[in-house]
C-alpha atoms as a PDB file:
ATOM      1  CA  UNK A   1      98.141 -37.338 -33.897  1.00  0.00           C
ATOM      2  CA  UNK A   2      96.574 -37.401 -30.363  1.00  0.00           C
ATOM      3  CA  UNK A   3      98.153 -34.289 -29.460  1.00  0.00           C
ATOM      4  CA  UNK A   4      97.140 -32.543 -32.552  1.00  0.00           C
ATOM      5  CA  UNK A   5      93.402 -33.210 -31.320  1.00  0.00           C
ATOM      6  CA  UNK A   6      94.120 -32.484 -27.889  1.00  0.00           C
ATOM      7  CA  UNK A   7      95.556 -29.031 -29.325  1.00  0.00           C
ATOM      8  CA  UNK A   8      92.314 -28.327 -31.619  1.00  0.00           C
ATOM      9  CA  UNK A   9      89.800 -29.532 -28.830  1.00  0.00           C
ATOM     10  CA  UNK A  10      91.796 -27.078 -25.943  1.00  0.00           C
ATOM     11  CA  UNK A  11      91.138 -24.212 -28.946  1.00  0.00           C
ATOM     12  CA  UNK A  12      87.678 -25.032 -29.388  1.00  0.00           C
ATOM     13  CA  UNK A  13      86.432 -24.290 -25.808  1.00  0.00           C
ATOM     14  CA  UNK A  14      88.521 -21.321 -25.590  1.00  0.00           C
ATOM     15  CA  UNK A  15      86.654 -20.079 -28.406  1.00  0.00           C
ATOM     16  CA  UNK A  16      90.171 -19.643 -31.015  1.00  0.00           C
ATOM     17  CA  UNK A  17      88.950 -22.099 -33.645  1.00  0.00           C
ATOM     18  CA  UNK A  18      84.785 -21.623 -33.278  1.00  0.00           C
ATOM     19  CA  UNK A  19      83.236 -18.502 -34.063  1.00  0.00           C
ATOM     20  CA  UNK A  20      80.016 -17.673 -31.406  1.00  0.00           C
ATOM     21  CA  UNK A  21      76.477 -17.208 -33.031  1.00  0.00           C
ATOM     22  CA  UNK A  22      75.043 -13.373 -32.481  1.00  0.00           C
ATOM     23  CA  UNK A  23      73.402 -13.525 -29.158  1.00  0.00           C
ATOM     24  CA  UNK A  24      70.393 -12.091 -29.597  1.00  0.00           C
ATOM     25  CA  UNK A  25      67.762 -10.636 -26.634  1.00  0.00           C
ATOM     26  CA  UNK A  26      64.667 -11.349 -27.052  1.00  0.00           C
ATOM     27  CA  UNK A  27      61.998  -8.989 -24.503  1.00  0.00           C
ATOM     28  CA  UNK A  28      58.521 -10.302 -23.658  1.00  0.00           C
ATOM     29  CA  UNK A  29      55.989  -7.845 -25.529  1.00  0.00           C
ATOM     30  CA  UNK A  30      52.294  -7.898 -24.782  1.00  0.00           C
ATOM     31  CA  UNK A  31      50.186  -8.438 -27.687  1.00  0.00           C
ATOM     32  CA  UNK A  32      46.134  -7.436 -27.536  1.00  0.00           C
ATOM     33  CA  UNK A  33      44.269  -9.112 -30.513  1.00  0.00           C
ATOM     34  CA  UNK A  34      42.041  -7.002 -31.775  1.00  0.00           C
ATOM     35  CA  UNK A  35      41.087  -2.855 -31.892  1.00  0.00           C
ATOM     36  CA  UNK A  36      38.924  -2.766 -29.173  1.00  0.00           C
ATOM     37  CA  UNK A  37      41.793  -3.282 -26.649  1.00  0.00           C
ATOM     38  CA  UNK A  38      43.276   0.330 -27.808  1.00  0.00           C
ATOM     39  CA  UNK A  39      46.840   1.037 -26.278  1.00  0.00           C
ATOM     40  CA  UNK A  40      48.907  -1.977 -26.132  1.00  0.00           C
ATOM     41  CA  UNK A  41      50.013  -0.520 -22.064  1.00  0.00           C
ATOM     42  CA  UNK A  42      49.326   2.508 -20.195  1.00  0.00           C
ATOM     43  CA  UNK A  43      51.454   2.861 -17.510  1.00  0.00           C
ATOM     44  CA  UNK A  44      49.111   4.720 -15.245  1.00  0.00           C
ATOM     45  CA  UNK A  45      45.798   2.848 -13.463  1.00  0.00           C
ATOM     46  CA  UNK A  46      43.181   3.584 -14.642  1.00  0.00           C
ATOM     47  CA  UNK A  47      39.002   2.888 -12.917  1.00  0.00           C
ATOM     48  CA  UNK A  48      36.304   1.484 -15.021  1.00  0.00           C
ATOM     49  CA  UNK A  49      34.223   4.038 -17.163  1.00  0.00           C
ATOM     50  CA  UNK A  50      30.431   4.822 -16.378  1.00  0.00           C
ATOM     51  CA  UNK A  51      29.871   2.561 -19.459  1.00  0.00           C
ATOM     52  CA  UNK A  52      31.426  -0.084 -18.238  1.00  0.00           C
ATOM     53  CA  UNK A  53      29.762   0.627 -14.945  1.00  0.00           C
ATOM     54  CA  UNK A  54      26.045   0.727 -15.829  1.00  0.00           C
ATOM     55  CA  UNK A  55      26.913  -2.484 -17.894  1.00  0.00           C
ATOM     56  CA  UNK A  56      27.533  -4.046 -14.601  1.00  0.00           C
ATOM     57  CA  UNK A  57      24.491  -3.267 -12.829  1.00  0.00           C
ATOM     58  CA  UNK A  58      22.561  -4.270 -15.796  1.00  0.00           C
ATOM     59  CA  UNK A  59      24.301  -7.460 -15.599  1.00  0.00           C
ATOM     60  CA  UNK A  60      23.723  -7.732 -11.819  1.00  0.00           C
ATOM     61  CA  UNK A  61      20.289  -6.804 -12.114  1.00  0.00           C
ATOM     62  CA  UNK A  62      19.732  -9.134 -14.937  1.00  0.00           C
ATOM     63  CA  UNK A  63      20.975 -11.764 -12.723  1.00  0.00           C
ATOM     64  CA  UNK A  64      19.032 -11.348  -9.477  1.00  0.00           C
ATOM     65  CA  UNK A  65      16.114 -10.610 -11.441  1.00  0.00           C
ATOM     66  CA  UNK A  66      16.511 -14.205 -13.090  1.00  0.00           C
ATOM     67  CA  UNK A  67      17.088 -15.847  -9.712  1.00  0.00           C
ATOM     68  CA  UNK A  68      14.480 -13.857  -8.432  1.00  0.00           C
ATOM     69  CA  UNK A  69      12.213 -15.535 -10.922  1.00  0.00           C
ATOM     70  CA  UNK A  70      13.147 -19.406  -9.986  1.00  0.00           C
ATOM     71  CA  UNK A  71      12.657 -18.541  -6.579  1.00  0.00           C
ATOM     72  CA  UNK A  72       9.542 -17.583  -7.115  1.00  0.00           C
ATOM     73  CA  UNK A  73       8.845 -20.526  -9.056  1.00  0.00           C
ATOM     74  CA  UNK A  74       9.842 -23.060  -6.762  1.00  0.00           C
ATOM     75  CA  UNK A  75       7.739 -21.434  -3.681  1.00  0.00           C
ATOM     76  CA  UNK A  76       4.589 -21.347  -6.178  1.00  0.00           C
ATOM     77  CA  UNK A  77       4.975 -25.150  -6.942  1.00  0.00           C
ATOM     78  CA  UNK A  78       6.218 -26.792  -3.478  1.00  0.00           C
ATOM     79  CA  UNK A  79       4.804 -24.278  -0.630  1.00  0.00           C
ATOM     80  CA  UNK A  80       1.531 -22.946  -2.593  1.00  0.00           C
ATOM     81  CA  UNK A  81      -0.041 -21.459   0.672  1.00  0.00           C
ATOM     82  CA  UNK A  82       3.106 -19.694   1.744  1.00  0.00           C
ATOM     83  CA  UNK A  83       3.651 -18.329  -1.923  1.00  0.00           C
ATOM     84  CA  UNK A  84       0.420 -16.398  -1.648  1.00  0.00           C
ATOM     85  CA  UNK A  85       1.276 -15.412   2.059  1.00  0.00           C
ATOM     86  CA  UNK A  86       4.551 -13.639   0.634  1.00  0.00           C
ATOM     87  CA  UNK A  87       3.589 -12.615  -2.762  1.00  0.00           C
ATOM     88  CA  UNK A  88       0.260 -10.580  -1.015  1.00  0.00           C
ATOM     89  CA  UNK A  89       2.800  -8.979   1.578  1.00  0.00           C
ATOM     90  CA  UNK A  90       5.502  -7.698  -0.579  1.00  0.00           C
ATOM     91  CA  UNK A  91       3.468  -7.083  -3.157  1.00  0.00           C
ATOM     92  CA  UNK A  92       0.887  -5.204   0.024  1.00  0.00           C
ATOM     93  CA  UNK A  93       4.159  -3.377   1.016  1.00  0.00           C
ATOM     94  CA  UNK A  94       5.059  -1.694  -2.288  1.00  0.00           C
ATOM     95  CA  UNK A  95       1.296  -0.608  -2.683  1.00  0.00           C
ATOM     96  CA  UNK A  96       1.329   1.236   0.702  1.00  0.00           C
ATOM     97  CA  UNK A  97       4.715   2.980  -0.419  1.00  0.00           C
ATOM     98  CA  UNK A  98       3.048   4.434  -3.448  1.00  0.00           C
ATOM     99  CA  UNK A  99       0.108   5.657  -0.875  1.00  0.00           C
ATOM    100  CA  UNK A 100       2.557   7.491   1.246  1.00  0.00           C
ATOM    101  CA  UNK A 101       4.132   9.134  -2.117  1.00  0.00           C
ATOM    102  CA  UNK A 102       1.195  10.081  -3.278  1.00  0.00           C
ATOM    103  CA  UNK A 103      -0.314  11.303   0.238  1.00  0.00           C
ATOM    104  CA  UNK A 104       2.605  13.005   0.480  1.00  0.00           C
ATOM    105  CA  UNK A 105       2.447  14.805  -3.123  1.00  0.00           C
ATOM    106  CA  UNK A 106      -1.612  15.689  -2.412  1.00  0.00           C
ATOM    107  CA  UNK A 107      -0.170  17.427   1.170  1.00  0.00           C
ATOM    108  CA  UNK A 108       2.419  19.434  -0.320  1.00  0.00           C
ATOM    109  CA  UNK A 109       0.285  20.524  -3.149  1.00  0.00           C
ATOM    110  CA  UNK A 110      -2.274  21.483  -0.658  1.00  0.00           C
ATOM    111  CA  UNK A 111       0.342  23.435   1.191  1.00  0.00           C
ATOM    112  CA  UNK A 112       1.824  25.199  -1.878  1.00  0.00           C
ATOM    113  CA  UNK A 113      -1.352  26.354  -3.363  1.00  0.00           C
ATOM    114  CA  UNK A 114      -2.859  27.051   0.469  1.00  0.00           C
ATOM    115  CA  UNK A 115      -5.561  24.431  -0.403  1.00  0.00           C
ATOM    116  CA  UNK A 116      -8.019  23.004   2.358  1.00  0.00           C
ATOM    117  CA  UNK A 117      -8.908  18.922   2.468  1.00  0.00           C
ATOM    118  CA  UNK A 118     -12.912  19.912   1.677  1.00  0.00           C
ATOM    119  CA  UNK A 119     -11.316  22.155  -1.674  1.00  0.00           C
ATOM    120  CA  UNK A 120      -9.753  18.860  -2.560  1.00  0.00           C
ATOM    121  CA  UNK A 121     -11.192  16.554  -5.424  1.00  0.00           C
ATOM    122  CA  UNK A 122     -12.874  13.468  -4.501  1.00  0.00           C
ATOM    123  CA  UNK A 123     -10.153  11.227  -5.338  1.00  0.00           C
ATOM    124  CA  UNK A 124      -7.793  12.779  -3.677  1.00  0.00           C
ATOM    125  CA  UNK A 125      -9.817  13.626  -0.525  1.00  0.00           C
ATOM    126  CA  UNK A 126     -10.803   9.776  -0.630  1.00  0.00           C
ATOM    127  CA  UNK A 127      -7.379   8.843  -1.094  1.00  0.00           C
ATOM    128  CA  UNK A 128      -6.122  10.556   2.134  1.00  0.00           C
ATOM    129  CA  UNK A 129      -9.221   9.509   3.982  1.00  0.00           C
ATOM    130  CA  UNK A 130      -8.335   6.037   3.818  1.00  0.00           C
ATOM    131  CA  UNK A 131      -4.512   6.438   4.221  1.00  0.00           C
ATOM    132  CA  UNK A 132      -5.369   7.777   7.639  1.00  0.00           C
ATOM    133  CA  UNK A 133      -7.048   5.159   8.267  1.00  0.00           C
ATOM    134  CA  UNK A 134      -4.310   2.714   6.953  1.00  0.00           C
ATOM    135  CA  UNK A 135      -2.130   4.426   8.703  1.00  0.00           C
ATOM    136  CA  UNK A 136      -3.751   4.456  12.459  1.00  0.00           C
ATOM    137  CA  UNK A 137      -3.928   0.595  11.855  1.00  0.00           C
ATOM    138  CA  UNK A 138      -0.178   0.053  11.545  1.00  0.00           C
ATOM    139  CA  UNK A 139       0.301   2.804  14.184  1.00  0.00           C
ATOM    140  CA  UNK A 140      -1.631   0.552  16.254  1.00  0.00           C
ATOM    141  CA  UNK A 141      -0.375  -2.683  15.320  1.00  0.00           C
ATOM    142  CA  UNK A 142       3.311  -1.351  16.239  1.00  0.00           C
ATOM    143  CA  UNK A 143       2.230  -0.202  19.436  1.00  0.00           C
ATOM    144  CA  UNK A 144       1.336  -3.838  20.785  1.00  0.00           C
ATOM    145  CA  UNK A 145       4.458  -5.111  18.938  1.00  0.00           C
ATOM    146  CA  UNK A 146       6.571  -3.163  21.495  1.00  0.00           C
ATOM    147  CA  UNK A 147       7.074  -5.696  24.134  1.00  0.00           C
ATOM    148  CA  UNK A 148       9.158  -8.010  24.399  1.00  0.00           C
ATOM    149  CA  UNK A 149       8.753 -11.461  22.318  1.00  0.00           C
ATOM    150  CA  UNK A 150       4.980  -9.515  21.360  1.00  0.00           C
ATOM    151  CA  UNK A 151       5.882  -9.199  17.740  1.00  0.00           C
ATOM    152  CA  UNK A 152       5.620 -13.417  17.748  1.00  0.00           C
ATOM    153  CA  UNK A 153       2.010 -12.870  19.105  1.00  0.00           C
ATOM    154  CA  UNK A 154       1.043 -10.027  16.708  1.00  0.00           C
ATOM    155  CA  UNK A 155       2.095 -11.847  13.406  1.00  0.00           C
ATOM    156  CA  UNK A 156      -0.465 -14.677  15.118  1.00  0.00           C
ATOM    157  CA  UNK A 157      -2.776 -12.339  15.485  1.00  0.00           C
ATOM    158  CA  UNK A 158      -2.683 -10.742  12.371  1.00  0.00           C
ATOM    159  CA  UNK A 159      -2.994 -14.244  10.439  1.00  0.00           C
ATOM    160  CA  UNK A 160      -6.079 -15.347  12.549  1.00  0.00           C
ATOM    161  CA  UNK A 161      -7.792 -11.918  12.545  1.00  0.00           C
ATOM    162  CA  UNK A 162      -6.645 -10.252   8.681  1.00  0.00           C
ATOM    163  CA  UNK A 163      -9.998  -8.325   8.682  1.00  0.00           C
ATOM    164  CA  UNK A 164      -9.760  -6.448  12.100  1.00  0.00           C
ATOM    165  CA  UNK A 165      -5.281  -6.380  11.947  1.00  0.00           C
ATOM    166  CA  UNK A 166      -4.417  -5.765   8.631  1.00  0.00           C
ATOM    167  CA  UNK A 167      -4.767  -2.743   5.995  1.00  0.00           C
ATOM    168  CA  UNK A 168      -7.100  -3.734   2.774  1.00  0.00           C
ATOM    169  CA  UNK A 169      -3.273  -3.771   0.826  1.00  0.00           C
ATOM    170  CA  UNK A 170      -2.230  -7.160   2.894  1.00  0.00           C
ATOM    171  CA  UNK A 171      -5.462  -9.337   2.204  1.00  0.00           C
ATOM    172  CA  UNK A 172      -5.727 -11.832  -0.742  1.00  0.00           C
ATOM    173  CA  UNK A 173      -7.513 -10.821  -3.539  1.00  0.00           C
ATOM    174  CA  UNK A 174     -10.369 -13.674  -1.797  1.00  0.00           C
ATOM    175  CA  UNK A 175     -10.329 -12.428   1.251  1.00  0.00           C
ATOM    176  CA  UNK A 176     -10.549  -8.747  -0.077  1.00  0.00           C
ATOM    177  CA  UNK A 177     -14.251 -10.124  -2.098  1.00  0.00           C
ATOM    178  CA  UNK A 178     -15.484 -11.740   1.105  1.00  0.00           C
ATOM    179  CA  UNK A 179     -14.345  -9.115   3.487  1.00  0.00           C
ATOM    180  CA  UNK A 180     -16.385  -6.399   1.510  1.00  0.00           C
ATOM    181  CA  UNK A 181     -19.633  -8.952   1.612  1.00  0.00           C
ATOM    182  CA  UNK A 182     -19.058  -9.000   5.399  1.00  0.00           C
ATOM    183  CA  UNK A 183     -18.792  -5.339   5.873  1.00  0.00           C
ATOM    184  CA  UNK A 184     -22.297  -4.604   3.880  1.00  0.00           C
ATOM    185  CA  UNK A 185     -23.683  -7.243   6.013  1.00  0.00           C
ATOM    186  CA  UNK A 186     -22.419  -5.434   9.036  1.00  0.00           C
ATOM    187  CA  UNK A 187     -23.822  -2.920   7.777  1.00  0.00           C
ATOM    188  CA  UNK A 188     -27.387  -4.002   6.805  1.00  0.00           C
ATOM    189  CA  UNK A 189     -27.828  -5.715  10.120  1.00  0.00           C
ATOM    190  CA  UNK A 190     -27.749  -2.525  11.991  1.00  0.00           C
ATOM    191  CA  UNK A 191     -30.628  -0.358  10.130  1.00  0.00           C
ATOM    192  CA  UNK A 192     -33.167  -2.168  11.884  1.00  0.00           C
ATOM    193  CA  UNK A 193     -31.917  -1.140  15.214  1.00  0.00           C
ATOM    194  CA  UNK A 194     -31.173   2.467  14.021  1.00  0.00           C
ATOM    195  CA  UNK A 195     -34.606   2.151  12.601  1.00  0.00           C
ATOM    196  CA  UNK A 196     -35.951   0.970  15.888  1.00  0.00           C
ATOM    197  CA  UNK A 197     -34.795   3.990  17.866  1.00  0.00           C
ATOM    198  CA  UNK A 198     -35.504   6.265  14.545  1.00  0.00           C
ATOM    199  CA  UNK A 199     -39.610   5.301  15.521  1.00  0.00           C
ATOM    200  CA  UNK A 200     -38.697   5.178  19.347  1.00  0.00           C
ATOM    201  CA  UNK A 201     -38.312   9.436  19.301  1.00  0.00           C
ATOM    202  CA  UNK A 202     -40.828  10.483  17.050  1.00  0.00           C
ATOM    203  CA  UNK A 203     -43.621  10.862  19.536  1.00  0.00           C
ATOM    204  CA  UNK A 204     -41.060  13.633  21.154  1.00  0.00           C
ATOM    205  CA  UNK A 205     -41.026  15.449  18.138  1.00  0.00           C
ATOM    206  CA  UNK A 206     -42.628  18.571  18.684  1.00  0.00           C
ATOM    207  CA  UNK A 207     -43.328  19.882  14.875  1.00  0.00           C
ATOM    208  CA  UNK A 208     -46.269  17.885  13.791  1.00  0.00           C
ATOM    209  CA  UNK A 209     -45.420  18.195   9.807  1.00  0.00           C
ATOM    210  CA  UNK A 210     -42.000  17.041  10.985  1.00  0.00           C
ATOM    211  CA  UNK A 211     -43.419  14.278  13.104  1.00  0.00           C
ATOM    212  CA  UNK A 212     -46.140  12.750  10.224  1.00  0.00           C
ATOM    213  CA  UNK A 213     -43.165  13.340   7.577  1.00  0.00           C
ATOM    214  CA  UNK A 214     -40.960  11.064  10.009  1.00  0.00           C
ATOM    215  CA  UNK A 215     -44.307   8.063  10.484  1.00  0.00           C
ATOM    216  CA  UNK A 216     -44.310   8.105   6.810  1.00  0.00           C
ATOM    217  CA  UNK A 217     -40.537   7.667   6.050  1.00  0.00           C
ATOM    218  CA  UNK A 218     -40.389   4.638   8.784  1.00  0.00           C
ATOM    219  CA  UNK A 219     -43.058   2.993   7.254  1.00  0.00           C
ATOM    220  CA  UNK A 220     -42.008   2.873   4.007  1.00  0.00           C
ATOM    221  CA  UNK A 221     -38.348   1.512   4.879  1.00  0.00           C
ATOM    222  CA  UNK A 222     -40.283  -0.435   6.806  1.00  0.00           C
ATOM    223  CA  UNK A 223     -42.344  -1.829   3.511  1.00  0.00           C
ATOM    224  CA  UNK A 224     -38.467  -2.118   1.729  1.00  0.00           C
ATOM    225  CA  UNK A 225     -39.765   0.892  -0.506  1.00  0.00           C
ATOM    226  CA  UNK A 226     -36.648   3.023  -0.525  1.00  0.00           C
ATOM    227  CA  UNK A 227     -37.435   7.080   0.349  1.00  0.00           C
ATOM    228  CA  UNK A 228     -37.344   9.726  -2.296  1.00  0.00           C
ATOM    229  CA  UNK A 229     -34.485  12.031  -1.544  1.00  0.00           C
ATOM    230  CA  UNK A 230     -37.079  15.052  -1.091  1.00  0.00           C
ATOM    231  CA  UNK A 231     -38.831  12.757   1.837  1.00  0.00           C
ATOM    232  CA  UNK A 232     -35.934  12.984   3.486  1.00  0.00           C
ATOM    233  CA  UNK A 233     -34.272  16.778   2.709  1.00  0.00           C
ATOM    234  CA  UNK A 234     -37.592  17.805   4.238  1.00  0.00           C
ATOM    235  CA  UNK A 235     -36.605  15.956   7.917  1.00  0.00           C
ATOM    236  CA  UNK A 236     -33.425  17.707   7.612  1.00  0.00           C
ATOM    237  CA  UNK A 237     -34.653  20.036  10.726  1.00  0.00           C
ATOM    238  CA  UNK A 238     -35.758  17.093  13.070  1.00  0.00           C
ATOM    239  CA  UNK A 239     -31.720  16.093  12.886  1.00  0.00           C
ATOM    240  CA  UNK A 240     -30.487  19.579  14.041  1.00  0.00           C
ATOM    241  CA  UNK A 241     -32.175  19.575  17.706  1.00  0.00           C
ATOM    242  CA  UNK A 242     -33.811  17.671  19.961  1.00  0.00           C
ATOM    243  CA  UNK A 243     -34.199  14.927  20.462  1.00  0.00           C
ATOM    244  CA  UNK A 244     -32.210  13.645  16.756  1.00  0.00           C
ATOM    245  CA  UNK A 245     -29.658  15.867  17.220  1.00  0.00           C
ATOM    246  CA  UNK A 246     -25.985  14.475  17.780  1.00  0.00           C
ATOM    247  CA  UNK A 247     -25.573  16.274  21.545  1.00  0.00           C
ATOM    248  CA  UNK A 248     -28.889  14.781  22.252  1.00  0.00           C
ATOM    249  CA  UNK A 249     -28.307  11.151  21.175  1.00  0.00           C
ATOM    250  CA  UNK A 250     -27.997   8.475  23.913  1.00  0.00           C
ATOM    251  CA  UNK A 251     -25.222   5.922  24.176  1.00  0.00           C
ATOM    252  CA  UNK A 252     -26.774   3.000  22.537  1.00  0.00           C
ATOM    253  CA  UNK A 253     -27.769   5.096  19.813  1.00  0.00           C
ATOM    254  CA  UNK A 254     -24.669   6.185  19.011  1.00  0.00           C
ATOM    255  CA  UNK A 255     -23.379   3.095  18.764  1.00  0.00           C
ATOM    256  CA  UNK A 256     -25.859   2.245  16.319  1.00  0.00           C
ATOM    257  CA  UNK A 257     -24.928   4.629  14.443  1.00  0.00           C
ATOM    258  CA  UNK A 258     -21.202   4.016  14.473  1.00  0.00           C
ATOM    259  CA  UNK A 259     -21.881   0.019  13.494  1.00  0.00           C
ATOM    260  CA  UNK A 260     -23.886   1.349  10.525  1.00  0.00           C
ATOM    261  CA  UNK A 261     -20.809   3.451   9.734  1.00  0.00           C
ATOM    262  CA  UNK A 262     -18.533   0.588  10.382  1.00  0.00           C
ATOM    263  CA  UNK A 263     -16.714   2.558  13.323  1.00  0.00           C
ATOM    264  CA  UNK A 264     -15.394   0.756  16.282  1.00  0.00           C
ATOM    265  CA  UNK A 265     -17.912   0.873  19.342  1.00  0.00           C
ATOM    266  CA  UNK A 266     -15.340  -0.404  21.481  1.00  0.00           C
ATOM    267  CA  UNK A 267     -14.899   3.320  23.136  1.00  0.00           C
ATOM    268  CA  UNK A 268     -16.224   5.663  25.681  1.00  0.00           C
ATOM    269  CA  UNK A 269     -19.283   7.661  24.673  1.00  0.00           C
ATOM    270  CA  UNK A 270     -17.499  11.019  23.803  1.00  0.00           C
ATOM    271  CA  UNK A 271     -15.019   9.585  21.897  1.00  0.00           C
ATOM    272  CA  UNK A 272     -17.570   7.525  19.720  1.00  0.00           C
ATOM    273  CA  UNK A 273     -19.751  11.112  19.649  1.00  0.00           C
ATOM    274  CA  UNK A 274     -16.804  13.072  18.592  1.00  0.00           C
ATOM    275  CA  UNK A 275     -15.287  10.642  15.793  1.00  0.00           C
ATOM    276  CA  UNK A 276     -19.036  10.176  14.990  1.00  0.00           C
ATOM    277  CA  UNK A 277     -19.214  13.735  14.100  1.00  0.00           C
ATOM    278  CA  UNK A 278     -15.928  13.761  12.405  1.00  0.00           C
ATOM    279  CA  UNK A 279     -17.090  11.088  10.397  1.00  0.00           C
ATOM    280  CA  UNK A 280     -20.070  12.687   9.429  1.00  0.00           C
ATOM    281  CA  UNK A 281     -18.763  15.600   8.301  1.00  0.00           C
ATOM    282  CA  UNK A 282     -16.231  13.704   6.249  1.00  0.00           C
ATOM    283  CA  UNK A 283     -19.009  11.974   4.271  1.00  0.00           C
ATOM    284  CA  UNK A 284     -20.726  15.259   3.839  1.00  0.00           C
ATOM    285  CA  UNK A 285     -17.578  16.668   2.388  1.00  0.00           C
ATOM    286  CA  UNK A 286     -16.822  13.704   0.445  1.00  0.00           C
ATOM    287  CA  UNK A 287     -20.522  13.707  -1.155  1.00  0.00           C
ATOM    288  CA  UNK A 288     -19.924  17.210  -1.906  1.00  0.00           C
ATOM    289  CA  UNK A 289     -16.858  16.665  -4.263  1.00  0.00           C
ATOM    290  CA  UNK A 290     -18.543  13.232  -5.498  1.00  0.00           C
ATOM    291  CA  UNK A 291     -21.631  15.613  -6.581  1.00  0.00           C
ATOM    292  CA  UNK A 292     -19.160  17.907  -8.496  1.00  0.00           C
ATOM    293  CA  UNK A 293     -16.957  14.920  -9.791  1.00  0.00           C
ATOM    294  CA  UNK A 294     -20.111  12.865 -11.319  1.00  0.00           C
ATOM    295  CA  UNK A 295     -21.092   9.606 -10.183  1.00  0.00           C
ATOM    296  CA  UNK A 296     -20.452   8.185 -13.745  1.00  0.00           C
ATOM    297  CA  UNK A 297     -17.187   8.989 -13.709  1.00  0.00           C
ATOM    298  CA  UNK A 298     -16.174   6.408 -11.092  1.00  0.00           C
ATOM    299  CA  UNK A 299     -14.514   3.250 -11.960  1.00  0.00           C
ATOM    300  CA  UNK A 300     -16.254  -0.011 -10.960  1.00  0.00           C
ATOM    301  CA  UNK A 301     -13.318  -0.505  -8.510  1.00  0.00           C
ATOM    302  CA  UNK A 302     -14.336   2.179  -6.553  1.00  0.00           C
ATOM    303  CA  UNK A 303     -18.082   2.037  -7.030  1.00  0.00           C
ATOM    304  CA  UNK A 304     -17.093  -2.002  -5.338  1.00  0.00           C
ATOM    305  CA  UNK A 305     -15.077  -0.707  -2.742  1.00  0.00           C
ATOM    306  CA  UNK A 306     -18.161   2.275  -1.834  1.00  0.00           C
ATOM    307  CA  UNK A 307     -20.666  -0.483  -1.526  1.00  0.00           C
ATOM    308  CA  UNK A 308     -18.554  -2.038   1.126  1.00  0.00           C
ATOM    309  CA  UNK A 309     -17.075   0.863   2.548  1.00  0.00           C
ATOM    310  CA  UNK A 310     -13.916  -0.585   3.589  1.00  0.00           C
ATOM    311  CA  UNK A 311     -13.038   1.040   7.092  1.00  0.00           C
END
């Protein structure tokens, strides 16, 4: 009996007496729920599309615009003064970008169509007037950043001294209000004195007409009765020679002149002569094209920014 289940068991590993299950292989398939996954397996690498691209910057852009936002957020409620610092510089810098596109569109214009700055229209002879003048300001504000450890000093200087530093696109919208009030009282202060000088000369007037026509005019400015503009068309002659005439004018009167203009007196006499001139001749130009735009066709924004003349 033993040896009869020895015998069986001895059959049973060598596989006599059981008969082996099917083996069957079983490979590892990849299986991609839903249609939008296409192929179930390409073989070949493959980039992302330009869909699938764009989607990304979107997303990216989405994102940083969001953080963007919070950081904004949290300077504007825990650093208030510093908020209004960086909003009015970044937001200054982007403003002065579109000025140089635009400067840069009126001067290739004016080179395609062989167009001179007095054929210009107002707005656009304005507009390049004053990014000239933007301009020279940064030119000179990089100049005396060139030393070394000067740029330290210069961002000093430009937060204790905004008016005189910085272009009209990096003030606060308060400091933009007062700085225009401060420029039309610069301004007002200095007719007297040009007025002063104006009554000063007219005993060396040699036309009589011109000379009476001249004693009327000061005496009604000085009454606060403001001229007709025929009163003073007709004293256009006393203005072309001696002694009114810009060759003629002495130092001090010059500089009179170039306060009431808002110019910097802080030069040698024929500089301040020549840029007065230059000036001049601007204005004349610019009146010119304001006379053929209409004066009712300005915006308050720049009727604002002509009573304060922003230099």
């Amino acid at each position: 009996m033993a040896l009869s289940r020895l015998c069986w068991t001895r059959a049973a590993l060598r596989g006599s007496a059981v008969t082996p299950r099917p083996y069957v292989t079983r490979r590892p398939q990849l299986v991609r729920s839903g249609p939008a996954w296409g192929a179930p397996w390409s073989s070949k690498l493959h980039l992302s599309p330009k869909a699938d691209v764009k989607s990304l910057i979107s997303y990216v852009a989405t994102k940083t615009k969001a953080i963007n936002g919070k950081y904004h957020r949290f300077l504007e409620r825990n650093f208030p003064r510093f908020y209004l610092l960086y909003t009015t510089f970044t937001k200054g810098l982007q403003k002065l970008w579109a000025d140089a596109k635009k400067s840069r569109r009126i001067k290739a214009d004016m080179v395609k169509h062989n167009v001179k700055f007095h054929q210009l229209s107002y707005r656009e002879m304005e507009h390049l007037r004053q990014f000239r003048r933007d301009v020279t300001k940064c030119f000179f504000l990089g100049i005396i950043s060139i030393p070394p450890f000067a740029n330290y000093l210069v961002f000093l200087l430009m937060y204790l001294f905004p008016r005189q530093l910085l272009i009209r696109h990096f003030w606060t919208p308060k400091q933009q209000i007062d700085f225009l009030h401060i420029y039309h009282d610069i301004r007002k202060k200095s007719h007297p004195e040009v007025l002063s000088y104006l009554e000063k000369v007219i005993p060396l007037i040699s036309d009589e007409g011109l000379r009476w026509h001249m004693t009327e005019l000061c005496t009604k400015i000085r009454r606060g009765t403001h001229p007709a503009i025929q009163e003073i068309l007709a004293l256009r002659k006393s203005f072309s020679n001696h002694p009114l005439g810009m060759n003629q004018l002495h130092a001090s009167q010059i500089k009179a002149l170039s306060r009431a203009m808002l110019l910097t007196t802080y030069l040698p006499s024929p500089l301040l002569r020549h840029r007065l001139k230059t000036h001049t001749t601007v204005i004349h130009q610019l009146d010119k094209a304001l006379a053929k735009l209409g004066i009712n066709q300005l915006t308050d924004q720049e009727v604002k920014s002509k009573s304060g003349t922003i230099p």
